[in-house]
Protein backbone atom coordinates (compact mmCIF):
# COMPACT_ATOMS: atom_id res chain seq x y z
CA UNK A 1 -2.02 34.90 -129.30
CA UNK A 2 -2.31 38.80 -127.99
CA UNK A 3 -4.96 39.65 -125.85
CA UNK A 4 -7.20 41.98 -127.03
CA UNK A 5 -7.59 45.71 -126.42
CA UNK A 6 -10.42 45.63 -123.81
CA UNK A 7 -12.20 47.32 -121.21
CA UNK A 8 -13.74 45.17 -118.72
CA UNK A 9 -17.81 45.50 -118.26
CA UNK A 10 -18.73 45.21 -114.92
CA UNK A 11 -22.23 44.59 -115.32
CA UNK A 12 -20.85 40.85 -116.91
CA UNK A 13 -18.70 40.50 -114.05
CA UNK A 14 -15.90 40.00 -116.23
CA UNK A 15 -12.72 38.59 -114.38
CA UNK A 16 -10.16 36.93 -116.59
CA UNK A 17 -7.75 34.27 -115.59
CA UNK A 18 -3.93 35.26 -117.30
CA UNK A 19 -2.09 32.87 -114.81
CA UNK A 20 -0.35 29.84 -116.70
CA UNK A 21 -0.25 28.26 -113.89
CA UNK A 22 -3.47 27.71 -113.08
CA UNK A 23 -4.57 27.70 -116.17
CA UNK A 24 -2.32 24.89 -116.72
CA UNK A 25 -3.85 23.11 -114.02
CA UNK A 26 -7.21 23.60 -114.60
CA UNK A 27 -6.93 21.93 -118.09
CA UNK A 28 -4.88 18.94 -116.81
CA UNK A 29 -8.17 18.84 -114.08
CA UNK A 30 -10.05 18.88 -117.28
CA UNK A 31 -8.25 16.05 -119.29
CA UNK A 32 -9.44 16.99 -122.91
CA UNK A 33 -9.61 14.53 -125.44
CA UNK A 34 -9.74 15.47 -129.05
CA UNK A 35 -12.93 13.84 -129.61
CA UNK A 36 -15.11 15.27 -126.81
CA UNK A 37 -18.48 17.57 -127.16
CA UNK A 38 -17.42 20.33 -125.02
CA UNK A 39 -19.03 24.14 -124.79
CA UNK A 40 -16.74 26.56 -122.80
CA UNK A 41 -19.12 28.88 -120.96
CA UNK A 42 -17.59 32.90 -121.25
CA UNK A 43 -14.45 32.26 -122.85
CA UNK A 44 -13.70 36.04 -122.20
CA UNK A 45 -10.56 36.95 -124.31
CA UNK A 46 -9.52 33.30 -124.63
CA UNK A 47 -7.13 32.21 -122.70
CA UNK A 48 -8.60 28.90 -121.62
CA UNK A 49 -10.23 28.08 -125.22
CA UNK A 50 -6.51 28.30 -126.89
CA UNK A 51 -5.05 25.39 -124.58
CA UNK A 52 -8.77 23.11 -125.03
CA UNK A 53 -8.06 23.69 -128.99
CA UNK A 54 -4.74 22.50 -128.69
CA UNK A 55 -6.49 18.58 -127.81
CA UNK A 56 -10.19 19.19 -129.00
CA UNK A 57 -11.06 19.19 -132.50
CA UNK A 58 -13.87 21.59 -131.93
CA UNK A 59 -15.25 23.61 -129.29
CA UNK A 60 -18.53 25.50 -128.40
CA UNK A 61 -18.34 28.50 -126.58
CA UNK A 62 -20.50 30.62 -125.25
CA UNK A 63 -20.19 34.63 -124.77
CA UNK A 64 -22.59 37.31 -124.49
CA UNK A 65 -20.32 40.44 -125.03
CA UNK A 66 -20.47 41.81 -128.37
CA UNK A 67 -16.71 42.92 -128.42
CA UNK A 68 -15.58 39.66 -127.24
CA UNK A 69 -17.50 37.62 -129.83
CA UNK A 70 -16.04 39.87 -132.36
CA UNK A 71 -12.44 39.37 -131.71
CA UNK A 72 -13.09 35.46 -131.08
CA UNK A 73 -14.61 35.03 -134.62
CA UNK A 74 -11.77 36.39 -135.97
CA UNK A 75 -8.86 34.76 -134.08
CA UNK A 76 -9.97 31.31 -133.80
CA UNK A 77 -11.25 29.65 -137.49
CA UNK A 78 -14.86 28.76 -137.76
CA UNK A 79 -14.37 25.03 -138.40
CA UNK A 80 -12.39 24.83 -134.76
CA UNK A 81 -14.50 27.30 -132.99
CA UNK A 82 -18.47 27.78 -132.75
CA UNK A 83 -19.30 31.20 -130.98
CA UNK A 84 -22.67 30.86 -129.66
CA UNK A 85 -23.93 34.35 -128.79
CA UNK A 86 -25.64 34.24 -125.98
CA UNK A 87 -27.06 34.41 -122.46
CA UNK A 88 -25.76 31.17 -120.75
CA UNK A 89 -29.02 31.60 -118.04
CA UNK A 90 -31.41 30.92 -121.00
CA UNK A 91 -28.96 28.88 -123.46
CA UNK A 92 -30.42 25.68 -124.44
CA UNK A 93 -27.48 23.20 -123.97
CA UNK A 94 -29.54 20.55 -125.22
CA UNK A 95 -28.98 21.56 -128.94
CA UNK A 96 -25.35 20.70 -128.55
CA UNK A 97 -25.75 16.97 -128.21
CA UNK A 98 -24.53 14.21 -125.78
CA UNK A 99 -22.47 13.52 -123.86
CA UNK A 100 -21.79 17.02 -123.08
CA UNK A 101 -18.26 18.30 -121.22
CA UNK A 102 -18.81 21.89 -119.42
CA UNK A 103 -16.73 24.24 -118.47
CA UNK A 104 -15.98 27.69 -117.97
CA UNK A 105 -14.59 30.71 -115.68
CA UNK A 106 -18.58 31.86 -114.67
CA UNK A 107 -19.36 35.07 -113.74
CA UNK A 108 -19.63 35.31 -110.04
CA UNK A 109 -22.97 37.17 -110.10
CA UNK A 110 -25.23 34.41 -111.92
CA UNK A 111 -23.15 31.35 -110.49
CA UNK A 112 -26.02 30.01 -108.91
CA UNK A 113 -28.64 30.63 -110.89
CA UNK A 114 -26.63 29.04 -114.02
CA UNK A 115 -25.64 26.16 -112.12
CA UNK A 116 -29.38 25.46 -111.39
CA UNK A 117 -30.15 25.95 -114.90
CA UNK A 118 -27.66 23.43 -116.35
CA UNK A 119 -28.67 20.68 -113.47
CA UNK A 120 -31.86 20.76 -116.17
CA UNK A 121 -29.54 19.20 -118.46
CA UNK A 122 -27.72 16.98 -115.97
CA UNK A 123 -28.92 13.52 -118.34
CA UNK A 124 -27.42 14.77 -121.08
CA UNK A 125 -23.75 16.24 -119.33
CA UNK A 126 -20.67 14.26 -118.93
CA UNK A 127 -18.71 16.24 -116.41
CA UNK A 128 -18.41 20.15 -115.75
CA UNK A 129 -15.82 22.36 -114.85
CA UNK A 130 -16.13 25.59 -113.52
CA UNK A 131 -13.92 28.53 -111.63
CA UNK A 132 -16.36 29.99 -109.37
CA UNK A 133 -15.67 31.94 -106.35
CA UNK A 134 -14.23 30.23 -103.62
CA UNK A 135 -17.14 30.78 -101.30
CA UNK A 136 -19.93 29.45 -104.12
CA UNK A 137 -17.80 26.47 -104.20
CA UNK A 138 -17.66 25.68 -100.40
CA UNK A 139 -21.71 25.54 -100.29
CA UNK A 140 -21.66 23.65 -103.20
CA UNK A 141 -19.33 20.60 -101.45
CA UNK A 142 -20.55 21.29 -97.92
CA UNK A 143 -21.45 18.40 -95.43
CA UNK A 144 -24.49 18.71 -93.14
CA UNK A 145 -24.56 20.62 -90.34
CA UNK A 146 -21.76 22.82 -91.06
CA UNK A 147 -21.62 26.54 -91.68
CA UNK A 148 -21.48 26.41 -95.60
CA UNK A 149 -24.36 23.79 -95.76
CA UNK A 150 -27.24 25.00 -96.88
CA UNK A 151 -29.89 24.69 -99.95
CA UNK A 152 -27.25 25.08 -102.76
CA UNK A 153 -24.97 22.15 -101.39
CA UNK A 154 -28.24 19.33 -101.22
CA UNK A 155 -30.01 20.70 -104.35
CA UNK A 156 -26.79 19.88 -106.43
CA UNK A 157 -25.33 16.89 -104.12
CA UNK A 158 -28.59 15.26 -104.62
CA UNK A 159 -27.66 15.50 -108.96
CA UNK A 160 -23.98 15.61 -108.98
CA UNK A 161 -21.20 14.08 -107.55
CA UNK A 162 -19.06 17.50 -106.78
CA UNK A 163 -15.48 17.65 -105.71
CA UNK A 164 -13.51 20.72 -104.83
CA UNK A 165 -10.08 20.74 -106.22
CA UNK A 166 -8.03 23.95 -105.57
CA UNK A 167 -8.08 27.58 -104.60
CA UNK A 168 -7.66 30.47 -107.11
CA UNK A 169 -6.01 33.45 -105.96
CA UNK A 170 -7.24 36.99 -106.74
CA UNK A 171 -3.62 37.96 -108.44
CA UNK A 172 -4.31 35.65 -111.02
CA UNK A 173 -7.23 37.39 -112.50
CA UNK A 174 -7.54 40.63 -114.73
CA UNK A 175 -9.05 42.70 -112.99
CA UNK A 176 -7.95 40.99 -109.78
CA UNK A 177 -11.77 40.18 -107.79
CA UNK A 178 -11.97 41.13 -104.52
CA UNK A 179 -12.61 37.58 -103.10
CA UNK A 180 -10.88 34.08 -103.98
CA UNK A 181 -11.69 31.50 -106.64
CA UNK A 182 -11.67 28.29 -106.91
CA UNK A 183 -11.84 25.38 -109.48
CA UNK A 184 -14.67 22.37 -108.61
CA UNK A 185 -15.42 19.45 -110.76
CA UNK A 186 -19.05 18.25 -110.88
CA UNK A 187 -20.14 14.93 -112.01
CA UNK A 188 -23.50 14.18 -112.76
CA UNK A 189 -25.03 10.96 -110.51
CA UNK A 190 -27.01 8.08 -112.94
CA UNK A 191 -30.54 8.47 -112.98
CA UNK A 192 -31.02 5.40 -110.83
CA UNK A 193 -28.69 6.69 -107.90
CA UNK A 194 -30.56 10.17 -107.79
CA UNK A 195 -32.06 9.75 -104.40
CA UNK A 196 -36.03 11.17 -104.64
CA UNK A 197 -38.61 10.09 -107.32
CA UNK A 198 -40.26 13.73 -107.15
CA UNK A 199 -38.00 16.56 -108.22
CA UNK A 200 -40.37 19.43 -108.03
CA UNK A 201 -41.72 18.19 -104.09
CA UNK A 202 -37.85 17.88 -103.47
CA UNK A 203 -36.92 21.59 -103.99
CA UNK A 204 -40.00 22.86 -102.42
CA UNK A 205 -38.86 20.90 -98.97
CA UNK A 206 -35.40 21.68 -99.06
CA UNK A 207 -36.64 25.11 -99.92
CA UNK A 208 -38.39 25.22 -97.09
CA UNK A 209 -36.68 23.66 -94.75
CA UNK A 210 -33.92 26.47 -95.58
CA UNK A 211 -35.95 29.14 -95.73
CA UNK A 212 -36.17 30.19 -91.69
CA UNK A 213 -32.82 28.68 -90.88
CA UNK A 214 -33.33 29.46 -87.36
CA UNK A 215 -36.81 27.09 -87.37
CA UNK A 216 -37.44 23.32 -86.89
CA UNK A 217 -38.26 20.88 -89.35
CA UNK A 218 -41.66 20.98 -87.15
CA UNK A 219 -42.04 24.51 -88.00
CA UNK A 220 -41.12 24.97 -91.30
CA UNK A 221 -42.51 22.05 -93.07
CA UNK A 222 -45.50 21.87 -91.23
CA UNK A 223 -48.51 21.51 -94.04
CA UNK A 224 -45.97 18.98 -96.09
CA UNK A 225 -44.67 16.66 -94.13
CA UNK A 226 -47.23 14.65 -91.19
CA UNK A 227 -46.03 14.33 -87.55
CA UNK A 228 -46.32 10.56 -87.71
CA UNK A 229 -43.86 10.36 -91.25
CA UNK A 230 -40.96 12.41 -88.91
CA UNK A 231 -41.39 9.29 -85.92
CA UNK A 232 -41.42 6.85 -88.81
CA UNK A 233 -38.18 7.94 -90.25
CA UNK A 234 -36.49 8.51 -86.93
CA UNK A 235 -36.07 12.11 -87.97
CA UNK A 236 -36.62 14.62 -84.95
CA UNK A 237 -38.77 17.26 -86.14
CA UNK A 238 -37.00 19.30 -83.46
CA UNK A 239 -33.90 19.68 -85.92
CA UNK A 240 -33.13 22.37 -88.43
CA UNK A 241 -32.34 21.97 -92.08
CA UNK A 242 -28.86 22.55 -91.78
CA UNK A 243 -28.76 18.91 -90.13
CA UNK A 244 -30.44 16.77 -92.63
CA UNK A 245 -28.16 14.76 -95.35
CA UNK A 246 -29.41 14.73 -98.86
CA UNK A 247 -30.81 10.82 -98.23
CA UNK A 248 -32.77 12.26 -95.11
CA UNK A 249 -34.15 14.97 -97.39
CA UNK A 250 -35.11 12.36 -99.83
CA UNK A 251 -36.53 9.88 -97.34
CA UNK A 252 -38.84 13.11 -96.50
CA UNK A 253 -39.70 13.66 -100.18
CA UNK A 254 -40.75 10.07 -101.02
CA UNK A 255 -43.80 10.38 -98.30
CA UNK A 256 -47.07 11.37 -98.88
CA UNK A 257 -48.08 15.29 -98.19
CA UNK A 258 -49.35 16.19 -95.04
CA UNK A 259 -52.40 17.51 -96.40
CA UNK A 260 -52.86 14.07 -98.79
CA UNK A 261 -53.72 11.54 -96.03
């Protein structure tokens, strides 16, 4: 199959994989099987939805370049391939079915945002995964109190089980980024082993607690969380954010407001 005469759009932050290698890789980290539900997110001009067809019976994509969409309706036949088009940020993954595999090469410009939005559908997803830039992917598997921990790495530890499994480099991309890439599998936890009861009060403290890095738990989550809850959990409200592991976020979640007592 011939790539297609194409000239990349920057505002999608299009950056397509041509390496065998690692595209060989990625879809042994992958493991299709013909019968799963899978939707590849911005199958671009193809070159990972060709090797998932060769296992997968059918597969959902979704694209939201016009010219792309075009040339994948008419290469791939409709009964193998759905084209969904679409904004991935505001696609409703729940009209696919269950259980759902995910992957895709994601734009590195909405990475974050779009891996909030599909945590949404975490009950619903079997695995995902995704190429994202190599940074993205070191907050996103960071421990506690090192330099790539922050709000992205408990938000999505505290729903998925996520494991980094190799770097990308730029020369394997068309048009090469400017920054490396790398692949990272995410696993979504069982509802019972998800850690806080109250999602919503959950972001807003690690939110917080993020928010003035430089500031102590004291300071920054002062009007949520009492002085007597910090002593009870053995938590030092002298620490920062960066220092707390997803359970000690949690434990802080699951205790009545300051302002509630």
């Amino acid at each position: 199959m011939s790539d297609p005469p194409y000239r990349h759009k920057k505002q999608f932050g299009q950056h397509f994989l041509h390496d065998r290698h690692y595209l060989d890789r990625i879809v042994a980290a992958i493991r299709p099987r013909p019968d799963d539900l899978m939707v590849e997110i911005g199958p671009g001009q193809g070159a990972l939805t060709q090797p998932l067809l060769d296992t997968v019976e059918h597969l959902h994509v979704i694209e939201v370049d016009r010219d792309l969409i075009a040339w994948l309706r008419s290469h791939f036949p409709a009964e193998r391939l759905t084209v969904h088009e679409a904004d991935a940020l505001k696609f409703d993954f729940g009209v696919l079915g269950q259980p759902l595999r995910v992957v895709g090469n994601l734009p590195y410009n909405i990475s974050s945002p779009l891996l909030f939005h599909l945590a949404e559908y975490a009950e619903a997803i079997a695995d995902m995964h995704f190429m994202l830039q190599r940074e993205v992917v070191d907050r996103m598997a960071a421990e506690p109190a090192t330099p790539d921990y922050g709000r992205l790495s408990v938000m999505l530890q505290a729903r998925f089980r996520v494991m980094k499994l190799f770097n990308v480099p730029p020369g394997a991309f068309e048009p090469p980024p400017k920054v490396d890439s790398a692949v990272v599998r995410m696993i979504p936890l069982p509802v019972e082993a998800i850690p806080y009861r109250d999602a919503t009060r959950f972001a807003e403290i690690v939110a917080r607690a993020f928010g003035q890095r430089r500031k102590t738990l004291r300071n920054t989550l002062k009007g949520m969380i009492a002085p007597e809850t910090f002593e009870a959990l053995g938590i030092d409200p002298q620490r920062r954010g960066e220092t707390l592991s997803v359970a000690e976020f949690a434990a802080l979640t699951d205790t009545p407001s300051a302002d509630s007592r």
